[in-house]
C-alpha atoms as a PDB file:
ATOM      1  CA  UNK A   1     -29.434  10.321   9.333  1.00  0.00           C
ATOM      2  CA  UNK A   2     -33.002  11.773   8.496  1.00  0.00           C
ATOM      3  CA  UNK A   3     -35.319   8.941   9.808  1.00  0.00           C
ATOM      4  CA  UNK A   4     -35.678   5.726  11.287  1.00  0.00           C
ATOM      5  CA  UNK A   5     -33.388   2.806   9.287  1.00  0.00           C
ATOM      6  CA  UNK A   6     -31.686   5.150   8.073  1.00  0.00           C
ATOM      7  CA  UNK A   7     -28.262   3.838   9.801  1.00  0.00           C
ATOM      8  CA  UNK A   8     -28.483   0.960   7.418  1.00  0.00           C
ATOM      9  CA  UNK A   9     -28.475   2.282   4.351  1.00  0.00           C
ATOM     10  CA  UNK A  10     -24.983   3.617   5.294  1.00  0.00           C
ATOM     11  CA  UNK A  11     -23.681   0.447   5.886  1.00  0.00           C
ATOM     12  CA  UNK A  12     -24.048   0.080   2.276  1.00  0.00           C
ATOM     13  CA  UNK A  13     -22.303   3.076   1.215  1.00  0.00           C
ATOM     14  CA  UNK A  14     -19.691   2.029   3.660  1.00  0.00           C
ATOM     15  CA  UNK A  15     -18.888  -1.854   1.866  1.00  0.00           C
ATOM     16  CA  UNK A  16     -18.974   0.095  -1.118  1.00  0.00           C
ATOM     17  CA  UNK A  17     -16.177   2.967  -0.585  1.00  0.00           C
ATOM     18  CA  UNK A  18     -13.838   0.281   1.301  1.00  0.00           C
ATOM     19  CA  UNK A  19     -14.284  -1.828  -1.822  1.00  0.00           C
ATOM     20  CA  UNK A  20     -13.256   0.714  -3.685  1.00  0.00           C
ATOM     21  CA  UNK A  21     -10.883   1.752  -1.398  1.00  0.00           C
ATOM     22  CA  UNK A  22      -8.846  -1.988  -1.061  1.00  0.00           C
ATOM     23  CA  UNK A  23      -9.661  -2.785  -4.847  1.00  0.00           C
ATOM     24  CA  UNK A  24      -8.582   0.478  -6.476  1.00  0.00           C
ATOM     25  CA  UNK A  25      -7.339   3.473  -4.439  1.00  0.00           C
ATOM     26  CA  UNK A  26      -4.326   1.908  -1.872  1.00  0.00           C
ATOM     27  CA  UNK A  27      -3.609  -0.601  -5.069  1.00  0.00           C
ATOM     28  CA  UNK A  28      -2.256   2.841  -7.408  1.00  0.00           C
ATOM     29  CA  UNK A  29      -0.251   5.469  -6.773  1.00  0.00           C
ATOM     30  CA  UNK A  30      -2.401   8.290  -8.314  1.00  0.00           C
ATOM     31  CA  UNK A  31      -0.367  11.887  -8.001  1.00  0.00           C
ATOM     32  CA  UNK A  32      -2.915  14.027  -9.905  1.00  0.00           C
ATOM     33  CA  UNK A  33      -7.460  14.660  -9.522  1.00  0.00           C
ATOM     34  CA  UNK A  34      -6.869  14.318 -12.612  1.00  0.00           C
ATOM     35  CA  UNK A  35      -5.471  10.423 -12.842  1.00  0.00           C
ATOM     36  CA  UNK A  36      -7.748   9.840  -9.509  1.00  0.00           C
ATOM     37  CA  UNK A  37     -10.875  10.476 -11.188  1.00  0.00           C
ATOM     38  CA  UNK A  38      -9.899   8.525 -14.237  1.00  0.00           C
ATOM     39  CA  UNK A  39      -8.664   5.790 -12.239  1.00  0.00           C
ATOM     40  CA  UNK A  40     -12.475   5.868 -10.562  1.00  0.00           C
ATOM     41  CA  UNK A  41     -14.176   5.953 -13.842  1.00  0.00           C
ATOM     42  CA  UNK A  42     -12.608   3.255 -14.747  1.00  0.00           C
ATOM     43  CA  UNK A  43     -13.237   1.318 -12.026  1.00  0.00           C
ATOM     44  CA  UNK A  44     -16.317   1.561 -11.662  1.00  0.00           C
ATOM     45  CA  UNK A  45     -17.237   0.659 -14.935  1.00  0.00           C
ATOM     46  CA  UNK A  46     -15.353  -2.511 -14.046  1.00  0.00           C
ATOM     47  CA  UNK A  47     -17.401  -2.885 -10.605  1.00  0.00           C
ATOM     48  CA  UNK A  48     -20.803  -2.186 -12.232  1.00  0.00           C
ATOM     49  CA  UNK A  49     -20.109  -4.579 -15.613  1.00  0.00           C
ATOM     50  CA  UNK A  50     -17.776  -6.960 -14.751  1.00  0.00           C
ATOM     51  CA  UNK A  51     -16.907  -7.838 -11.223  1.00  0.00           C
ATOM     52  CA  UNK A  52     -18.997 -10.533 -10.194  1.00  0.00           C
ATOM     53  CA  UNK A  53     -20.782 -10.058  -6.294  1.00  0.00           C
ATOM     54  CA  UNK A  54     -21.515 -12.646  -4.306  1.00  0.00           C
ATOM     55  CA  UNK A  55     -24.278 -11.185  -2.637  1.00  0.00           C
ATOM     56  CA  UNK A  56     -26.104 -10.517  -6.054  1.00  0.00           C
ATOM     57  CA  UNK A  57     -25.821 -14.763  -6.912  1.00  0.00           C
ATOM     58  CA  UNK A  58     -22.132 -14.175  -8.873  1.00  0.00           C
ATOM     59  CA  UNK A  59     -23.723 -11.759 -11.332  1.00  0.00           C
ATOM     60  CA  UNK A  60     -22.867  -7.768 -12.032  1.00  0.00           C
ATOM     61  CA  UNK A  61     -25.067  -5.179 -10.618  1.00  0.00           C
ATOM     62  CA  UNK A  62     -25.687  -4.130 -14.360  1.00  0.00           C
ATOM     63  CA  UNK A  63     -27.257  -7.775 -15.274  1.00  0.00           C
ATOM     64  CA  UNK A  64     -29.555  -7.299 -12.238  1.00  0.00           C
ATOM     65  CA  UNK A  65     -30.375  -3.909 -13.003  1.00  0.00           C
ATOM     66  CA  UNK A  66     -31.320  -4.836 -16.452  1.00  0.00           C
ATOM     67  CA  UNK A  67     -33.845  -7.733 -15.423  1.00  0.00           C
ATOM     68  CA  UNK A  68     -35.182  -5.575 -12.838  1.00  0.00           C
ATOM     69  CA  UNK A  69     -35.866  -3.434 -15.722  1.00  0.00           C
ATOM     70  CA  UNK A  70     -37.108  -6.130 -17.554  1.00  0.00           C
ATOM     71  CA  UNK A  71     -39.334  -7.279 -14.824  1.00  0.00           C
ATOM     72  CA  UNK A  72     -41.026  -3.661 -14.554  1.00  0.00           C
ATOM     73  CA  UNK A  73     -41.622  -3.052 -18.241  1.00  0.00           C
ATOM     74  CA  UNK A  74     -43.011  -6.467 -18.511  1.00  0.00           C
ATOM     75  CA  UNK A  75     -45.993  -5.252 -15.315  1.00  0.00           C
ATOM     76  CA  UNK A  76     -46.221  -2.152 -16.972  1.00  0.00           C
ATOM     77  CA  UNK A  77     -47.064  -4.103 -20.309  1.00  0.00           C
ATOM     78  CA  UNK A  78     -49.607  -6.000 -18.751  1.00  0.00           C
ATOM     79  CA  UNK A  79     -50.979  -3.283 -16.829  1.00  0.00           C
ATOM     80  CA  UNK A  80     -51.836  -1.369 -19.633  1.00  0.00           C
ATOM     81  CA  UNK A  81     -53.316  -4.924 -21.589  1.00  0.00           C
ATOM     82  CA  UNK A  82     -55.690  -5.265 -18.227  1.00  0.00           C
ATOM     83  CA  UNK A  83     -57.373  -1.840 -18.546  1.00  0.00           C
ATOM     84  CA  UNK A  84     -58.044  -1.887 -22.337  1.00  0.00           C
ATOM     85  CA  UNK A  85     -59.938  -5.078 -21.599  1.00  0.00           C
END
């Protein structure tokens, strides 16, 4: 922990890796790095694209990501409009 707060942001990381953990890892078998990291790939293209969370209103973390990305461009846009004026 480098600064005040800090603790929280690992609780984060935390919900994530026993997710991952419960929803992948204790669920297969995997023998080989090899398989493992596959496996991981794999799921977290799934856990990024199409697993719903509930704390994100039932939609991915991709579709939020995108509007968020949306939302800047969109300020940025009109940023730029406001000084040419």
């Amino acid at each position: 922990m480098d600064g005040k707060g800090r603790c929280l942001d690992n609780v984060f990381v935390e919900r994530l890796w026993r997710t991952v953990k419960y929803e992948e890892i204790y669920l297969r078998c995997y023998e080989q790095v090899p398989q493992l990291e596959k496996g991981l790939r794999e799921y977290f293209a799934y856990y990024n694209e199409k697993r719903l969370h509930q704390s994100l209103a039932y939609r991915t973390p991709a579709e939020v990501y995108q509007e968020g990305s949306r939302s800047r461009k969109d300020c940025l846009d009109k940023s730029k409009g406001n000084r040419s004026k």
